[in-house]
C-alpha atoms as a PDB file:
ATOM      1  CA  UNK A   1       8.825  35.800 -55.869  1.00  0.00           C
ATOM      2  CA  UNK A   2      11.942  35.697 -53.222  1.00  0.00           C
ATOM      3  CA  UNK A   3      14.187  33.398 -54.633  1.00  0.00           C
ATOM      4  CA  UNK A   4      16.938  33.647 -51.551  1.00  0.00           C
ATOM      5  CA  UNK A   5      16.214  31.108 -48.336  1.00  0.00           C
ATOM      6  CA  UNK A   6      17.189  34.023 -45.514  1.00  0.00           C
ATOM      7  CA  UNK A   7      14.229  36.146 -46.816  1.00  0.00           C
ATOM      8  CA  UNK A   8      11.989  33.146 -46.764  1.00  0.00           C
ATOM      9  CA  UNK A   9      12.752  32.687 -43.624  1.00  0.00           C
ATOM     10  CA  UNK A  10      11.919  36.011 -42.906  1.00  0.00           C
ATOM     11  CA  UNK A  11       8.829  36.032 -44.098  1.00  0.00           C
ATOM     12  CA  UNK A  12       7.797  32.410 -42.178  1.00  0.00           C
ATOM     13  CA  UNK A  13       8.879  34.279 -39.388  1.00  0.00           C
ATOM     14  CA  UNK A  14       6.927  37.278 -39.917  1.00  0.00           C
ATOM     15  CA  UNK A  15       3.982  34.693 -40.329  1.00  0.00           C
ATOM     16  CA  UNK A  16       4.256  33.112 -37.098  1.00  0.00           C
ATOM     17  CA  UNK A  17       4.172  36.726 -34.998  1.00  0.00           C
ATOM     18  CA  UNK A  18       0.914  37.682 -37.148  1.00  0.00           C
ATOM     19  CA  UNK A  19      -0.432  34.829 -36.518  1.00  0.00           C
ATOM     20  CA  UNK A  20       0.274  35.406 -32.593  1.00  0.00           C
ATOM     21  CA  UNK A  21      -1.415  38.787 -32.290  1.00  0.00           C
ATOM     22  CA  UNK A  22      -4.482  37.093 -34.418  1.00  0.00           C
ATOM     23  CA  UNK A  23      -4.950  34.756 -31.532  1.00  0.00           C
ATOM     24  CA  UNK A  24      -4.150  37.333 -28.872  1.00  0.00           C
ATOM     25  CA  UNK A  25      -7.782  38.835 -28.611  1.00  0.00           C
ATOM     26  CA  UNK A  26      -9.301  35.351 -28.371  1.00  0.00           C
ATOM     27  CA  UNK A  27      -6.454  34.135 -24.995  1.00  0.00           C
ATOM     28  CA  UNK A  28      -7.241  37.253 -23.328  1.00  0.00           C
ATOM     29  CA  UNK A  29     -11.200  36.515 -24.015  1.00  0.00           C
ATOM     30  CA  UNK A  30     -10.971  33.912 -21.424  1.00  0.00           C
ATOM     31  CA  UNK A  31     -12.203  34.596 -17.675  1.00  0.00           C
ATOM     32  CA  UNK A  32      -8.827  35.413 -15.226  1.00  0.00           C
ATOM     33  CA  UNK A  33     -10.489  33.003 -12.614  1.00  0.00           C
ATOM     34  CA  UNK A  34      -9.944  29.691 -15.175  1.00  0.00           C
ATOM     35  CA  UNK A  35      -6.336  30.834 -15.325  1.00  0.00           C
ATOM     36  CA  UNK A  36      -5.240  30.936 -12.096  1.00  0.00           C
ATOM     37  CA  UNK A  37      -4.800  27.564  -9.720  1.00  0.00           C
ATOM     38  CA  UNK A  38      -7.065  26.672  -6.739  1.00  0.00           C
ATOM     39  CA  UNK A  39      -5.403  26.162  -3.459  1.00  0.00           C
ATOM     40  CA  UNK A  40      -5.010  22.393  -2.648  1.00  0.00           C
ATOM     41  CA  UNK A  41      -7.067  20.851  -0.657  1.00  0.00           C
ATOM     42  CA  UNK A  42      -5.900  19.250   2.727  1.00  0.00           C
ATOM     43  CA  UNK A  43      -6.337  15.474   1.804  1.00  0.00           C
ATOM     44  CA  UNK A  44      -7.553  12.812   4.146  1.00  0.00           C
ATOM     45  CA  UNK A  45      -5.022   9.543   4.688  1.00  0.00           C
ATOM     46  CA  UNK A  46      -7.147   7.336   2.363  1.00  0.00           C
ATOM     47  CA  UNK A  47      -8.927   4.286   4.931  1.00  0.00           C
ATOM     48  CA  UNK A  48      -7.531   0.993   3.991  1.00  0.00           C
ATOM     49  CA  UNK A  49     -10.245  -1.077   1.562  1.00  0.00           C
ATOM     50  CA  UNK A  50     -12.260  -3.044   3.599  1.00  0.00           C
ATOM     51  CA  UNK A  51     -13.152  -6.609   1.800  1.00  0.00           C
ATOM     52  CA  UNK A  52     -15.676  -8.885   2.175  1.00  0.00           C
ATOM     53  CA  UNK A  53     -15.251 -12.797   2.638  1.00  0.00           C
ATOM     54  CA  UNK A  54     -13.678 -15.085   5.493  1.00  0.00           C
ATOM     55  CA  UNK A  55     -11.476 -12.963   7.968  1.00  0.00           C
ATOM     56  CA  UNK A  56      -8.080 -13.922  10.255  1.00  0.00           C
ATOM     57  CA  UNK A  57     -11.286 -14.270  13.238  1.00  0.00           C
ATOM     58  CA  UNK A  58     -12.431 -17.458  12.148  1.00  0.00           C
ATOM     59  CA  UNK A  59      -8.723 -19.911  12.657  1.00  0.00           C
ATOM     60  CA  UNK A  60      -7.581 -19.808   9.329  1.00  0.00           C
ATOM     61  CA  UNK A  61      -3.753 -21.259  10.967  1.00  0.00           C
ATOM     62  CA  UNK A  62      -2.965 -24.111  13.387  1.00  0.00           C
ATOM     63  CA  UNK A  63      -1.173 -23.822  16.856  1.00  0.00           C
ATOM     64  CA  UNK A  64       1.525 -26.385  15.500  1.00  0.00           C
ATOM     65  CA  UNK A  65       2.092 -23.799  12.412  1.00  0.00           C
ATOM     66  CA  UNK A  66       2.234 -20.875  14.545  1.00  0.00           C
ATOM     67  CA  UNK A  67       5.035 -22.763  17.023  1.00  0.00           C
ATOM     68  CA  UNK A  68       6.859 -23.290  13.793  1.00  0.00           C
ATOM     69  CA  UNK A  69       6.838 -19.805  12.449  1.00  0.00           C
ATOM     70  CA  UNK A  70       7.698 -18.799  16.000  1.00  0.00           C
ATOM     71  CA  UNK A  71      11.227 -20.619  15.584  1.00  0.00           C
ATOM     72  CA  UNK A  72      11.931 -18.748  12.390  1.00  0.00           C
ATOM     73  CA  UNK A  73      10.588 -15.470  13.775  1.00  0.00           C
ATOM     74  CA  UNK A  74      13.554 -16.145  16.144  1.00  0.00           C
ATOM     75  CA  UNK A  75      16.045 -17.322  14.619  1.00  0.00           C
ATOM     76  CA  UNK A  76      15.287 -15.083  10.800  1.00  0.00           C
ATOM     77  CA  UNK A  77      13.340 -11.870  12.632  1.00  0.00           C
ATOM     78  CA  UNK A  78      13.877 -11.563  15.792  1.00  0.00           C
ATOM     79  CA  UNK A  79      17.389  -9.813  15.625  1.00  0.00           C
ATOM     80  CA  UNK A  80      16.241  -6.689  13.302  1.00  0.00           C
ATOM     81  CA  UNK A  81      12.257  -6.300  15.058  1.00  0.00           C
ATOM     82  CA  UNK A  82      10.900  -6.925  18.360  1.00  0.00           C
ATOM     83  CA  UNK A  83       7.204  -8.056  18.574  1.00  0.00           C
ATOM     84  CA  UNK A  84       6.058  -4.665  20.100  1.00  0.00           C
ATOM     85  CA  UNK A  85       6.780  -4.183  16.348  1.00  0.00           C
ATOM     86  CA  UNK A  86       4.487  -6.623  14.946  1.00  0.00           C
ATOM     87  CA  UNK A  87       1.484  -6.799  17.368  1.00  0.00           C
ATOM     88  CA  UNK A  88      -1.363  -4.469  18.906  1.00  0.00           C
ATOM     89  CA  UNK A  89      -1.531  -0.870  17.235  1.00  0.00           C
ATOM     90  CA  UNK A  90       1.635  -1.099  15.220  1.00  0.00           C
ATOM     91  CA  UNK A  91      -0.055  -4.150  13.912  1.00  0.00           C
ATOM     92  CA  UNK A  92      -3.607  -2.581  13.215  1.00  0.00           C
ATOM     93  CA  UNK A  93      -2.036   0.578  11.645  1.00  0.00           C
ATOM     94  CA  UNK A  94      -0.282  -1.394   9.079  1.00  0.00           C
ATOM     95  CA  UNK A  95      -2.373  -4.284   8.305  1.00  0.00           C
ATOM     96  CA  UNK A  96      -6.114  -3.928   9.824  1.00  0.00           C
ATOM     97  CA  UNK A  97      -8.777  -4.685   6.759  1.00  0.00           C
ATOM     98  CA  UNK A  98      -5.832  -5.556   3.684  1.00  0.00           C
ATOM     99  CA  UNK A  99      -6.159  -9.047   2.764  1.00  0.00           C
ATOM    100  CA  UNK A 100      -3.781 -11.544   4.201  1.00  0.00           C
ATOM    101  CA  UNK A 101      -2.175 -12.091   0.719  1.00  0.00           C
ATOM    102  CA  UNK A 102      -0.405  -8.621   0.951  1.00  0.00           C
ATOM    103  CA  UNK A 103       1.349  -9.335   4.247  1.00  0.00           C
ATOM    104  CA  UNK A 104       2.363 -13.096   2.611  1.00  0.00           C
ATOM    105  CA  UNK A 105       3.823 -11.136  -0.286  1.00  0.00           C
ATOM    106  CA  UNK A 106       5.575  -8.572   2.098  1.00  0.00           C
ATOM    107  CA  UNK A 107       7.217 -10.929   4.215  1.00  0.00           C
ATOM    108  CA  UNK A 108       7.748 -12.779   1.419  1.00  0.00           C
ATOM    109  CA  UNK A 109       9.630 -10.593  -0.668  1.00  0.00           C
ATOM    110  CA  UNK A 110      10.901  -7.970   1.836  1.00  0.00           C
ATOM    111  CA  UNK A 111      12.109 -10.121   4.697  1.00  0.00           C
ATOM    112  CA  UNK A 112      14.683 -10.984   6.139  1.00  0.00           C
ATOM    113  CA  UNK A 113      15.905  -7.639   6.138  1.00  0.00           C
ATOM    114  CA  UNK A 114      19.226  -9.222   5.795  1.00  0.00           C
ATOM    115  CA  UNK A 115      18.694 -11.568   3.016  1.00  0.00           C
ATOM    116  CA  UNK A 116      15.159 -10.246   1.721  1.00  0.00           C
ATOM    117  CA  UNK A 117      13.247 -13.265  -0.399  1.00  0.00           C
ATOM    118  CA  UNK A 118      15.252 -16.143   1.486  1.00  0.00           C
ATOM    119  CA  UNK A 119      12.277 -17.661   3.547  1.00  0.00           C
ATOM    120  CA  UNK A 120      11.060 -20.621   1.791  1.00  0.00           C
ATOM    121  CA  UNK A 121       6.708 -20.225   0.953  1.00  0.00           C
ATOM    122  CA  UNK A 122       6.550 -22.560   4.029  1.00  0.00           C
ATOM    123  CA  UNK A 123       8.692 -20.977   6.069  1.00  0.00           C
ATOM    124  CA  UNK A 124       6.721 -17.299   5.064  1.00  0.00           C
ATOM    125  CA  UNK A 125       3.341 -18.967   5.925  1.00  0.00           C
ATOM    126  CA  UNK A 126       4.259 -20.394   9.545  1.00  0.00           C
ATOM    127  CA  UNK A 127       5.644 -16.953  10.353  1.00  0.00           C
ATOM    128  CA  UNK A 128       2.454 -15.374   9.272  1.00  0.00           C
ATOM    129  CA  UNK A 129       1.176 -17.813  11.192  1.00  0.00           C
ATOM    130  CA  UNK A 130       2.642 -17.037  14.218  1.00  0.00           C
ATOM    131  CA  UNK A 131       1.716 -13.172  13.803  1.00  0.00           C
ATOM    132  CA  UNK A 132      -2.115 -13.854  13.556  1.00  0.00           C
ATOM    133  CA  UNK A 133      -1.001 -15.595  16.894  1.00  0.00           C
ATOM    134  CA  UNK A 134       0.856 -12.899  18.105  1.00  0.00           C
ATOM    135  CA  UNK A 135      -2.059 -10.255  17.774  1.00  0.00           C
ATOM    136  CA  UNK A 136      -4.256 -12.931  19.635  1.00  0.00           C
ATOM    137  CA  UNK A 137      -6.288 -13.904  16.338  1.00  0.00           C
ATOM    138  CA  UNK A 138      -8.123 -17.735  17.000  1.00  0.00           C
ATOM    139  CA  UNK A 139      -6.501 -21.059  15.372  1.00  0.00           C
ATOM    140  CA  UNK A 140      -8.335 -23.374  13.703  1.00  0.00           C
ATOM    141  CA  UNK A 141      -7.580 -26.907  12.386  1.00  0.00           C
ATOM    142  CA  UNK A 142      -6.497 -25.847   8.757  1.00  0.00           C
ATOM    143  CA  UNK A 143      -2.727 -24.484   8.173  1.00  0.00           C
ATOM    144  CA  UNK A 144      -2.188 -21.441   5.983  1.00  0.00           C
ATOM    145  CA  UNK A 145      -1.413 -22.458   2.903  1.00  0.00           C
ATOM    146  CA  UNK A 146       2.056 -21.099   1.535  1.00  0.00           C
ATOM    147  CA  UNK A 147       1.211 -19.395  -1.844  1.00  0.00           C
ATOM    148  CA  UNK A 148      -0.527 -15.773  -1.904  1.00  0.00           C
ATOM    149  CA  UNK A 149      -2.759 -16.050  -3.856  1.00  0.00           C
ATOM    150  CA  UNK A 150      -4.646 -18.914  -1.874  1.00  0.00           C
ATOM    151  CA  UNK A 151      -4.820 -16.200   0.682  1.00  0.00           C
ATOM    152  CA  UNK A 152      -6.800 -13.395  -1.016  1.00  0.00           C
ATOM    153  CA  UNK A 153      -9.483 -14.461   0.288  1.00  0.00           C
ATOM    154  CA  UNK A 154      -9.319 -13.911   3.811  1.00  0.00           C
ATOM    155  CA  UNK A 155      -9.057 -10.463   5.612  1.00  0.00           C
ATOM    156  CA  UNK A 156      -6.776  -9.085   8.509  1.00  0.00           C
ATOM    157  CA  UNK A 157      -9.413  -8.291  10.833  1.00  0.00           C
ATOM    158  CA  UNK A 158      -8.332  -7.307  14.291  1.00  0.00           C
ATOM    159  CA  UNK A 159      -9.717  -6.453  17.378  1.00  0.00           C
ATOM    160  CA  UNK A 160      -9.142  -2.486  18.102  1.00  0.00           C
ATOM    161  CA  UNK A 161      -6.474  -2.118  21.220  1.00  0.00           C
ATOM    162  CA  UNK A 162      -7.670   0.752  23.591  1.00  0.00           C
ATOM    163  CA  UNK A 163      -4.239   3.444  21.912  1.00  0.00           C
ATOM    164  CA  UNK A 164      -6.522   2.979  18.712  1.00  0.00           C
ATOM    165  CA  UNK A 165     -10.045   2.435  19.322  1.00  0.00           C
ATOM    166  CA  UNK A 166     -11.855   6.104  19.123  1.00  0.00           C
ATOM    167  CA  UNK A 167     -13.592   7.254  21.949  1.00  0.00           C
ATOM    168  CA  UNK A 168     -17.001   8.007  22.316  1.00  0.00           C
ATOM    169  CA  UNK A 169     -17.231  12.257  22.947  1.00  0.00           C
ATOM    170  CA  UNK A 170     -19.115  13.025  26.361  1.00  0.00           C
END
């Protein structure tokens, strides 16, 4: 019996590399072409989720709100973006097919890009408002209500300018 700790340690030691070239045979068992990575695969820019239910295309917003969130727009966005930036392809690219909630919540929380989260929910709404407008979506006779999640329900849908619609090959 080894009474000293150094040759006990040792011996543990001694254990552990047996134990290593025990296992050996059985790692090098396995096929080389389970080892090795694959190449990655070019990946596709994932399509927006398209949901079902009432869309921007059937006047979800009132002219009177949209005039409103036009005077915000001017006075709280109009100095960092200019509505090239908000309208036609720019639009589509960022906002075709997501529900209307997540462009509430964006403008809600992001803008002004000076003082991000200072529009009041009324304020956020009008302006939304005024960007269906903008990107020539129809009024109706209800106003947007100011709360997201009142909004889930209803799509972006836009009508494709002629920079994004694909063309048909000949």
């Amino acid at each position: 019996m080894i009474d000293s700790p150094a040759p006990q340690r040792y011996l543990r030691v001694f254990r552990a590399i047996r134990g290593c070239f025990l296992l050996l045979p059985l790692l090098l068992s396995f096929p080389v072409a389970a080892q090795t990575k694959k190449p990655a695969s070019k990946k596709k820019a994932a399509a927006p989720p398209v949901y079902n239910g009432p869309s921007t295309q059937q006047g979800i917003y009132t002219n009177e709100q949209a005039n409103r969130g036009k005077n915000v727009y001017l006075g709280s966005c109009r100095s960092c973006h200019t509505p090239q930036s908000h309208t036609g392809a720019t639009f589509n690219q960022f906002w075709r097919n997501h529900q209307l909630n997540e462009l509430f919540s964006f403008v809600a929380t992001k803008m002004p890009k000076n003082d991000p989260g200072s529009l009041a929910p009324e304020d956020v709404a009008d302006v939304v408002a005024y960007l269906l407008k903008m990107n020539a979506m129809p009024a109706g006779k209800d106003e947007l209500y100011p709360d997201a999640d009142s909004l889930k329900q209803f799509r972006i849908e836009t009508k494709r300018t002629t920079s994004t619609a694909k063309r048909a090959k000949p």
